[in-house]
Each structure stands twice: as structure tokens, then as C-alpha cells.
N, C-alpha and C. Protein backbone atom coordinates (compact mmCIF):
# COMPACT_ATOMS: atom_id res chain seq x y z
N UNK A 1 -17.72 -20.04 -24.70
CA UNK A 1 -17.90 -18.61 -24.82
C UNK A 1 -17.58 -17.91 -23.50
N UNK A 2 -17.78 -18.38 -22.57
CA UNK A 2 -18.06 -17.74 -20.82
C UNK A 2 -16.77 -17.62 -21.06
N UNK A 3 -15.80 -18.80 -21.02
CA UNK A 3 -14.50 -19.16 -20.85
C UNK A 3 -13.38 -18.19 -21.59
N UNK A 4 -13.83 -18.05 -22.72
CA UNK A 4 -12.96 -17.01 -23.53
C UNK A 4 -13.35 -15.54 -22.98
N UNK A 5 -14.42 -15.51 -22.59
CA UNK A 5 -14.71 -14.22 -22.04
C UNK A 5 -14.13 -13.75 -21.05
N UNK A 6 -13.91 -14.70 -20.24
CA UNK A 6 -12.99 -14.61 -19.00
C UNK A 6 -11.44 -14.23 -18.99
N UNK A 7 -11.03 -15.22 -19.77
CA UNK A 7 -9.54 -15.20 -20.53
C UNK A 7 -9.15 -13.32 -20.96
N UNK A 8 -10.16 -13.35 -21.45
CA UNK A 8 -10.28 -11.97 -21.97
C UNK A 8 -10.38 -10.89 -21.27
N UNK A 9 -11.09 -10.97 -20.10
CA UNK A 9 -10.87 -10.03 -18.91
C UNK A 9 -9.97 -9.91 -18.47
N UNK A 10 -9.30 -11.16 -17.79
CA UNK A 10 -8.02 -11.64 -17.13
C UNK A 10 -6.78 -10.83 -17.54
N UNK A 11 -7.19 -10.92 -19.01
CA UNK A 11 -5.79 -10.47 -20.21
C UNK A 11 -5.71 -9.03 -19.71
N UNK A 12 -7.27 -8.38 -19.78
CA UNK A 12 -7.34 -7.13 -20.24
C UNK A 12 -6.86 -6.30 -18.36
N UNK A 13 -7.23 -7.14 -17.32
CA UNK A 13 -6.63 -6.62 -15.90
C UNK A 13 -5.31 -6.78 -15.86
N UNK A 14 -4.65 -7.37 -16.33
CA UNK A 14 -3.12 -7.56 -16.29
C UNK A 14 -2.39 -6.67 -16.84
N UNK A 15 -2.72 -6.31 -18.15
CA UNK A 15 -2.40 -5.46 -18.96
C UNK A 15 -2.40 -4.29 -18.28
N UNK A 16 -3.95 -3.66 -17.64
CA UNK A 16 -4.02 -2.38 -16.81
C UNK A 16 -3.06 -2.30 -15.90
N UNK A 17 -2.87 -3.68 -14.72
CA UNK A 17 -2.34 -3.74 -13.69
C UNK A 17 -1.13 -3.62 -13.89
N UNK A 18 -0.19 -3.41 -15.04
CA UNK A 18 1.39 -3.55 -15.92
C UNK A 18 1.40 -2.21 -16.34
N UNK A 19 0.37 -0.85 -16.03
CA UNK A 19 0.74 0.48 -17.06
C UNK A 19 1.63 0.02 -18.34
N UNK A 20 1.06 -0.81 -18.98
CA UNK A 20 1.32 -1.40 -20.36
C UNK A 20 0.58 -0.53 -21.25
N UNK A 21 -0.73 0.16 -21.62
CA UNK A 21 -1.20 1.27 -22.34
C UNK A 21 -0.11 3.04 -21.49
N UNK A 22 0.32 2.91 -20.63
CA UNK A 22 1.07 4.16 -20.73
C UNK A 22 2.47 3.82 -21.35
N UNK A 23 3.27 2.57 -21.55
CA UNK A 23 4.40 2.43 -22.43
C UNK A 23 4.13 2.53 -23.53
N UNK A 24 2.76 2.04 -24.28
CA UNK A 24 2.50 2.15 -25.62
C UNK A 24 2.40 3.83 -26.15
N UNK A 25 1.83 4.53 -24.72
CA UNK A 25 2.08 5.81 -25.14
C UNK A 25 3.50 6.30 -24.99
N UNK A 26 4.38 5.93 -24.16
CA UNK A 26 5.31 6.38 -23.91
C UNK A 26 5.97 6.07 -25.49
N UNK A 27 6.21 4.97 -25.94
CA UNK A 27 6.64 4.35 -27.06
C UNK A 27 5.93 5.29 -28.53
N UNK A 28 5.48 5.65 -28.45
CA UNK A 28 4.88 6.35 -29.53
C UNK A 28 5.34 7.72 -29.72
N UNK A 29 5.52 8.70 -28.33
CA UNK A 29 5.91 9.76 -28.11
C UNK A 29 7.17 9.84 -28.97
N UNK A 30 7.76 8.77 -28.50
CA UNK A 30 9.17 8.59 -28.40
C UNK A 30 9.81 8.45 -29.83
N UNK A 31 8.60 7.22 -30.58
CA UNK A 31 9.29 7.23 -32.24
C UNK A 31 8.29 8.72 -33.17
N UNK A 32 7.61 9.51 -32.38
CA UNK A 32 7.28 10.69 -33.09
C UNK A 32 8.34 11.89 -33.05
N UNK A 33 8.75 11.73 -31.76
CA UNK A 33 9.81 12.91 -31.50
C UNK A 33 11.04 12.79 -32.39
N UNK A 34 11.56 11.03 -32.52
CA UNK A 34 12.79 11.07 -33.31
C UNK A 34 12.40 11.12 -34.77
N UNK A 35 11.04 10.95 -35.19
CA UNK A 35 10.83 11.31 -36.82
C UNK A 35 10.62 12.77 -36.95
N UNK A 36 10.64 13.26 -36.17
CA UNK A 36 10.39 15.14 -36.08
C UNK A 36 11.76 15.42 -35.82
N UNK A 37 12.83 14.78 -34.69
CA UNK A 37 14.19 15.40 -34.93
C UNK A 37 14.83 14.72 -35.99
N UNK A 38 14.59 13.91 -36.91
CA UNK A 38 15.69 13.75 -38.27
C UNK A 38 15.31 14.24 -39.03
N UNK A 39 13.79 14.34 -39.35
CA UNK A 39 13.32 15.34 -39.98
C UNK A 39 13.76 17.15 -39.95
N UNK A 40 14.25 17.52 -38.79
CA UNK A 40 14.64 19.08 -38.34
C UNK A 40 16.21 18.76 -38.83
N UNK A 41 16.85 17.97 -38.41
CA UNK A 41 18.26 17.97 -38.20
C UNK A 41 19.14 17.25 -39.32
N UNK A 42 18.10 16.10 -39.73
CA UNK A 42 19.34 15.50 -40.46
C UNK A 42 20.42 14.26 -40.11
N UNK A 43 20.51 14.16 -38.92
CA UNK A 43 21.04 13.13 -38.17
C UNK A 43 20.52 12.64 -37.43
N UNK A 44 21.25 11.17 -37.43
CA UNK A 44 19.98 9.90 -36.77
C UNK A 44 20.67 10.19 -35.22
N UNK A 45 22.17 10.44 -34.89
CA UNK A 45 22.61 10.75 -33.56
C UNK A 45 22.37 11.10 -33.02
N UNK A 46 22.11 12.48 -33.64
CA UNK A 46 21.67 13.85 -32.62
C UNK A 46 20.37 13.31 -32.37
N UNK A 47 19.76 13.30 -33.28
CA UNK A 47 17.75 13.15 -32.72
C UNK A 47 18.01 11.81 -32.02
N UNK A 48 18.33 10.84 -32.19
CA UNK A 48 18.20 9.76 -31.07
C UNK A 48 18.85 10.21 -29.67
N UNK A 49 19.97 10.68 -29.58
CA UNK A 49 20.53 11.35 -28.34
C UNK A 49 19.20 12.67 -27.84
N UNK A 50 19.07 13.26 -28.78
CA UNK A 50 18.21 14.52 -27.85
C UNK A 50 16.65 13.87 -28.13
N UNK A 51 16.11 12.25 -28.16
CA UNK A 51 15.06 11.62 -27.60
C UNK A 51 15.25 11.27 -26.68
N UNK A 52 16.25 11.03 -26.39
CA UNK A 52 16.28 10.32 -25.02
C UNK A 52 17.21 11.33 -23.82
N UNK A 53 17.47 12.53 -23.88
CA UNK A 53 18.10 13.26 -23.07
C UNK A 53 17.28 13.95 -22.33
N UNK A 54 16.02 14.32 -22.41
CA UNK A 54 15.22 14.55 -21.52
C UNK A 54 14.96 16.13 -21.40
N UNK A 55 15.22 16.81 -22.63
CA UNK A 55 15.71 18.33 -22.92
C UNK A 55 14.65 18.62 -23.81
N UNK A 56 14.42 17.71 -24.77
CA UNK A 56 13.08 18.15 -25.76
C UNK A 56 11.97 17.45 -25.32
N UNK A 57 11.45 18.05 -24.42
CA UNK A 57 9.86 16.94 -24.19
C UNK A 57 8.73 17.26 -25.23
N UNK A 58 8.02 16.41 -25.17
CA UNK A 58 6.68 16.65 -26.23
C UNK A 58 5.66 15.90 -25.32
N UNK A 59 4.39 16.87 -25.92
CA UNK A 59 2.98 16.80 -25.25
C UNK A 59 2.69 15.17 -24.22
N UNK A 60 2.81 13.70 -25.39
CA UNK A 60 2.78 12.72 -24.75
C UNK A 60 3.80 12.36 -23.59
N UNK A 61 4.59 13.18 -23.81
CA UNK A 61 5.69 12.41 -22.61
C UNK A 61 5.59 13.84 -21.44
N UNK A 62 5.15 14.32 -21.63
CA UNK A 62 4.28 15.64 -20.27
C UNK A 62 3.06 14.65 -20.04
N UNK A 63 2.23 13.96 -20.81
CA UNK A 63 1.17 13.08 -20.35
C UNK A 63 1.19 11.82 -19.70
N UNK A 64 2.45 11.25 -20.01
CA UNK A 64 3.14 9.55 -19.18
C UNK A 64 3.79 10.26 -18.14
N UNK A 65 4.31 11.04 -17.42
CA UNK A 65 4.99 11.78 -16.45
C UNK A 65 3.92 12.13 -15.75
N UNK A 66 2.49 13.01 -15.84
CA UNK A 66 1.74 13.41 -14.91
C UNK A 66 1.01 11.97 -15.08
N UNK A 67 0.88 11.14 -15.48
CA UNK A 67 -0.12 9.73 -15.64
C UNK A 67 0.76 9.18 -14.22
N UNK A 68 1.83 9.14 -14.47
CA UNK A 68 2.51 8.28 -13.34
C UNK A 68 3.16 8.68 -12.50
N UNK A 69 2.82 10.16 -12.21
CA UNK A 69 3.32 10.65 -10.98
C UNK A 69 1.53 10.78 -10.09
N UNK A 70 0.78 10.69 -10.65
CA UNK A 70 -0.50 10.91 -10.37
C UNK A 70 -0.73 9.23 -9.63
N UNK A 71 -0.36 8.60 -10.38
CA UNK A 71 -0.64 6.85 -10.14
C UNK A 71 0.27 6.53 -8.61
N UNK A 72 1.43 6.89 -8.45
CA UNK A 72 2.25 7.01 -7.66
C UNK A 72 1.58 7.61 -6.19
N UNK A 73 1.23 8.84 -6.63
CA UNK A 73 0.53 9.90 -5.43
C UNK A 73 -0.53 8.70 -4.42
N UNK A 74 -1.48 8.52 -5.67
CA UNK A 74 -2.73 7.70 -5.05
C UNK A 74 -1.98 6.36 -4.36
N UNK A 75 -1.01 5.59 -4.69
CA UNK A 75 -0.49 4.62 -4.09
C UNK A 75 -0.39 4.84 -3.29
N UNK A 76 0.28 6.51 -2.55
CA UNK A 76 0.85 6.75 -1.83
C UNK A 76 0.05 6.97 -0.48
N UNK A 77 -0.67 7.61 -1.23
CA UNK A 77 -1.65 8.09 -0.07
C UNK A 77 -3.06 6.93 0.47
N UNK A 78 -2.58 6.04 -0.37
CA UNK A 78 -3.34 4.45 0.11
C UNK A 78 -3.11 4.10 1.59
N UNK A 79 -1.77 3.88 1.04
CA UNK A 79 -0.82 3.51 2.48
C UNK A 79 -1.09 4.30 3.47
N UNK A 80 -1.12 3.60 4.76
CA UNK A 80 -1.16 4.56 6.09
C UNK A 80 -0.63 3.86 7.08
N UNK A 81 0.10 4.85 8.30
CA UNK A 81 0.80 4.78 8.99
C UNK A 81 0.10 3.63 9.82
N UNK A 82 0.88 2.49 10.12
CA UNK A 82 -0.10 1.18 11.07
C UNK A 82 1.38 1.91 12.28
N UNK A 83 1.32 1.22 13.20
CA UNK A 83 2.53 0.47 14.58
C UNK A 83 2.03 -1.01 14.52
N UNK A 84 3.30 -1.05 14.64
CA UNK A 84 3.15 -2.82 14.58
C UNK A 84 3.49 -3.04 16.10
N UNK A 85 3.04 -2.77 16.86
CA UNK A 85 3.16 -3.49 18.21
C UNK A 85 2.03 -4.46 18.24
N UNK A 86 2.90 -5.49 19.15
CA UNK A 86 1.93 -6.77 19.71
C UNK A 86 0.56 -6.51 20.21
N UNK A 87 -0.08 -6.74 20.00
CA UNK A 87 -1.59 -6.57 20.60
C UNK A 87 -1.77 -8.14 21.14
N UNK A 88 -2.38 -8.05 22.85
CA UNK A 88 -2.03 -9.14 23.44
C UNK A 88 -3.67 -9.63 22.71
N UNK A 89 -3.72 -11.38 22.98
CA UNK A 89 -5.31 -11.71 21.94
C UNK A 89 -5.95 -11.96 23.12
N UNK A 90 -5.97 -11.57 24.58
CA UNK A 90 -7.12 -11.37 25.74
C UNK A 90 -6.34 -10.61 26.69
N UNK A 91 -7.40 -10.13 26.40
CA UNK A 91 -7.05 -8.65 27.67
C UNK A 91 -7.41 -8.94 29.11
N UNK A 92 -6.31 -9.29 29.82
CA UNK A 92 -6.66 -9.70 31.28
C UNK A 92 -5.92 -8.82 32.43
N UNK A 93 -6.31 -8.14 33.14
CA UNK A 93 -6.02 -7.80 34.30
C UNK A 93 -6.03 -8.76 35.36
N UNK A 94 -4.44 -8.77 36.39
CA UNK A 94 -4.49 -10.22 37.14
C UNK A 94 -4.64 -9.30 38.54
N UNK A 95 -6.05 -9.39 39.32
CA UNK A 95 -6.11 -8.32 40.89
C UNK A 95 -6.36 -10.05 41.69
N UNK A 96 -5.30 -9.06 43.06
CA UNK A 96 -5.00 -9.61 44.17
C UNK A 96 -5.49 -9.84 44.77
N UNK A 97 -6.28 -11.23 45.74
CA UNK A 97 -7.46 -11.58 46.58
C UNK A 97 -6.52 -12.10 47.15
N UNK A 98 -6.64 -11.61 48.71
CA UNK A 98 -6.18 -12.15 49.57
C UNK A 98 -7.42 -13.12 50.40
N UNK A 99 -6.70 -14.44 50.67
CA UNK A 99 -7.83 -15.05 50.98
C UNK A 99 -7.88 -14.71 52.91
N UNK A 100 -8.77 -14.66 53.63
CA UNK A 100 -8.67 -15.01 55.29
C UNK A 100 -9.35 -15.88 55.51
N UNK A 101 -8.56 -16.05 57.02
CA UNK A 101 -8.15 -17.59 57.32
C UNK A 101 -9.50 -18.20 58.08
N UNK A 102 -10.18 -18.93 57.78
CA UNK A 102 -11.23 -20.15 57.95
C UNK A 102 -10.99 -20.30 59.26
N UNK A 103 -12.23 -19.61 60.41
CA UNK A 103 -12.64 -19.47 61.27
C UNK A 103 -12.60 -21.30 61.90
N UNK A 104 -12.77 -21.94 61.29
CA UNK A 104 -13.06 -23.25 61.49
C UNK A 104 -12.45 -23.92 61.73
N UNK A 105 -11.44 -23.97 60.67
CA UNK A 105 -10.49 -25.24 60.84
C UNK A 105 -9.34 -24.55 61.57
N UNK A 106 -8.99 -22.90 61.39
CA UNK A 106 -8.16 -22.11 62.06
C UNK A 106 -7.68 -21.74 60.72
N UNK A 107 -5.56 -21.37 61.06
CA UNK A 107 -5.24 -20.86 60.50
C UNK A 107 -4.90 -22.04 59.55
N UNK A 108 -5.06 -21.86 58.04
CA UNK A 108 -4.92 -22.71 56.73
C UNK A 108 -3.34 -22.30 56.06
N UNK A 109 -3.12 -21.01 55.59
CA UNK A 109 -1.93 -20.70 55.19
C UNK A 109 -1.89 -19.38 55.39
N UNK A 110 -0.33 -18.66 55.39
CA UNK A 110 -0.24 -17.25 55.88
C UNK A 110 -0.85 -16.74 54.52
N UNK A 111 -1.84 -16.05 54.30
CA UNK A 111 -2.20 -15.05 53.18
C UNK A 111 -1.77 -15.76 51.54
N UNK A 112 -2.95 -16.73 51.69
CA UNK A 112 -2.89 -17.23 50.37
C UNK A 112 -3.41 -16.48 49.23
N UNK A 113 -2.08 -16.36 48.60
CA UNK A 113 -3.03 -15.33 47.24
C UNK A 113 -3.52 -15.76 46.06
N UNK A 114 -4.56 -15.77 45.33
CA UNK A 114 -5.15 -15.80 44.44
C UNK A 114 -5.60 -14.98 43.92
N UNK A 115 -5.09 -15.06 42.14
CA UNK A 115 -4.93 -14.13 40.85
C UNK A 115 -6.91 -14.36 40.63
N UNK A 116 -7.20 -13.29 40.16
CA UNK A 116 -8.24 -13.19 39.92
C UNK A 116 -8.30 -12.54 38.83
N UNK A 117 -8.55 -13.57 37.51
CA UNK A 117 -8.75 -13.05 36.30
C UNK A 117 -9.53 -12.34 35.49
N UNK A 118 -9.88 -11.17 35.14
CA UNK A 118 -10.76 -10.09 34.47
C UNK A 118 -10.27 -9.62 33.10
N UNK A 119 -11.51 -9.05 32.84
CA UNK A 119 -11.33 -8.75 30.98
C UNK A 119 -11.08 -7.05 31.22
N UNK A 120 -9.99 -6.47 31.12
CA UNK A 120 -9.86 -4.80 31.20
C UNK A 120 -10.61 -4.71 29.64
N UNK A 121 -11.66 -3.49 29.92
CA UNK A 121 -12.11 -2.54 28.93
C UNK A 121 -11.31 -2.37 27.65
N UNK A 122 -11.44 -2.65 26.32
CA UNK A 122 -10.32 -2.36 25.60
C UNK A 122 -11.09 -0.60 25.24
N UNK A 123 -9.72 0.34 24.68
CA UNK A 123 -10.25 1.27 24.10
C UNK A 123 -10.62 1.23 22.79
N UNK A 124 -11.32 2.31 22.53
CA UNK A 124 -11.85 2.13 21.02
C UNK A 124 -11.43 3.40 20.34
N UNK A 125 -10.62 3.65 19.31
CA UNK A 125 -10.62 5.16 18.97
C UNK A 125 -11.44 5.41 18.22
N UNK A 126 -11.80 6.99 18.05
CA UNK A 126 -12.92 7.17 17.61
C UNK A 126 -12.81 7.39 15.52
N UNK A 127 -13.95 7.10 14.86
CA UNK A 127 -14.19 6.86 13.63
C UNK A 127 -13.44 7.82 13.02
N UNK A 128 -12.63 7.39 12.13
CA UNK A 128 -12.27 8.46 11.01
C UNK A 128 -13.06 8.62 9.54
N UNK A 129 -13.14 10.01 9.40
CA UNK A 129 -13.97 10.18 8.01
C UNK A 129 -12.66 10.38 7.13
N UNK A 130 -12.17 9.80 6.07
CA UNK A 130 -11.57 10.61 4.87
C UNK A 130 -11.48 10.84 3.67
């Protein structure tokens, strides 16, 4: 039972995820309009040509047009602008220590330098509401 239940969900997200119920509307529009133009006209040409010419619309196909220009919008406005630049994965600043020279033994080397590794502050931008 669980199992078929599942199956059954699965079916029924795929289906959504396919705007497969807006073709069934689209498909319906479509064989109403050409039984209303052979019905007006008389010919299967003309009404199949002026179903599909895009000149006689009817109510459902004004409803699959704002369905999926609406579906489109929200996609659209999902998306947001990233930059894909490298972001280094540790933030190190390398500062210059000059070492001086050991009173003791004397002079060791002319101005030995050593990198001195630190974590620079990363920034944070601030929260967006939208």
C-alpha cells in the first residue's frame, strides 16, 4: 500500500513538473475551437488553418499563455545574478618580518626575511530582505 502510494506521488510530481495538465488544456482549447470553426464555416481547412494561426484565440488559450508566461516570470526572477570569481579557500595576508641580527653570535644573514602568515578579516555583506 505505502509503495503504490508513493508510485503515485512520484507519477503525480512528474506530471506537474512536465506542465502536462496545461497541454491537456491547451489540447482541448484547440479541438473546441476547430469544432466551433467547421461548425461556422464548413471547411475542415480553413478551421484547422485559422486553429492554428494564432488570429482566433479563445478563452483557454488566453489561459495556457498567461499560465506560462506567469510560470516563466517566477523562473525568472528565481535566478539571480551570482560572479563567478574564484574565492581563495584561506584568506591569508603574507607581512614582512625582518629578522635583526643576534647580538651573540654577531651578524647571521643580511636581513633575513620571514613571511608571516595571518587570516585578513573577510567582509560580510549585509542581509537582504526580498
Amino acid at each position: 500500500m505505502f509503495r503504490k502510494t508513493c508510485i503515485l506521488l512520484c507519477l503525480f510530481a512528474a506530471i506537474s513538473a512536465a506542465r502536462l495538465p496545461l497541454g491537456v488544456v491547451q489540447f482541448g482549447a484547440w479541438v473546441d475551437m476547430f469544432s466551433d470553426l467547421v461548425e461556422r464555416t464548413g471547411s475542415v481547412r480553413e478551421s484547422l488553418s485559422d486553429t492554428f494561426n494564432g488570429d482566433y484565440r479563445c478563452a483557454g488559450c488566453d489561459f495556457v499563455s498567461a499560465s506560462t508566461a506567469q510560470a516563466e516570470e517566477k523562473q525568472q526572477s528565481a535566478t539571480f545574478d551570482t560572479s563567478f570569481a574564484k574565492i581563495p579557500l584561506v584568506l591569508l595576508s603574507a607581512d614582512v618580518v625582518v629578522v635583526a641580527p643576534s647580538p651573540i653570535l654577531g651578524s647571521l644573514t643580511e636581513d633575513m626575511r620571514i613571511p608571516c602568515l595571518g587570516v585578513r578579516e573577510t567582509a560580510v555583506p549585509p542581509p537582504r530582505f526580498a
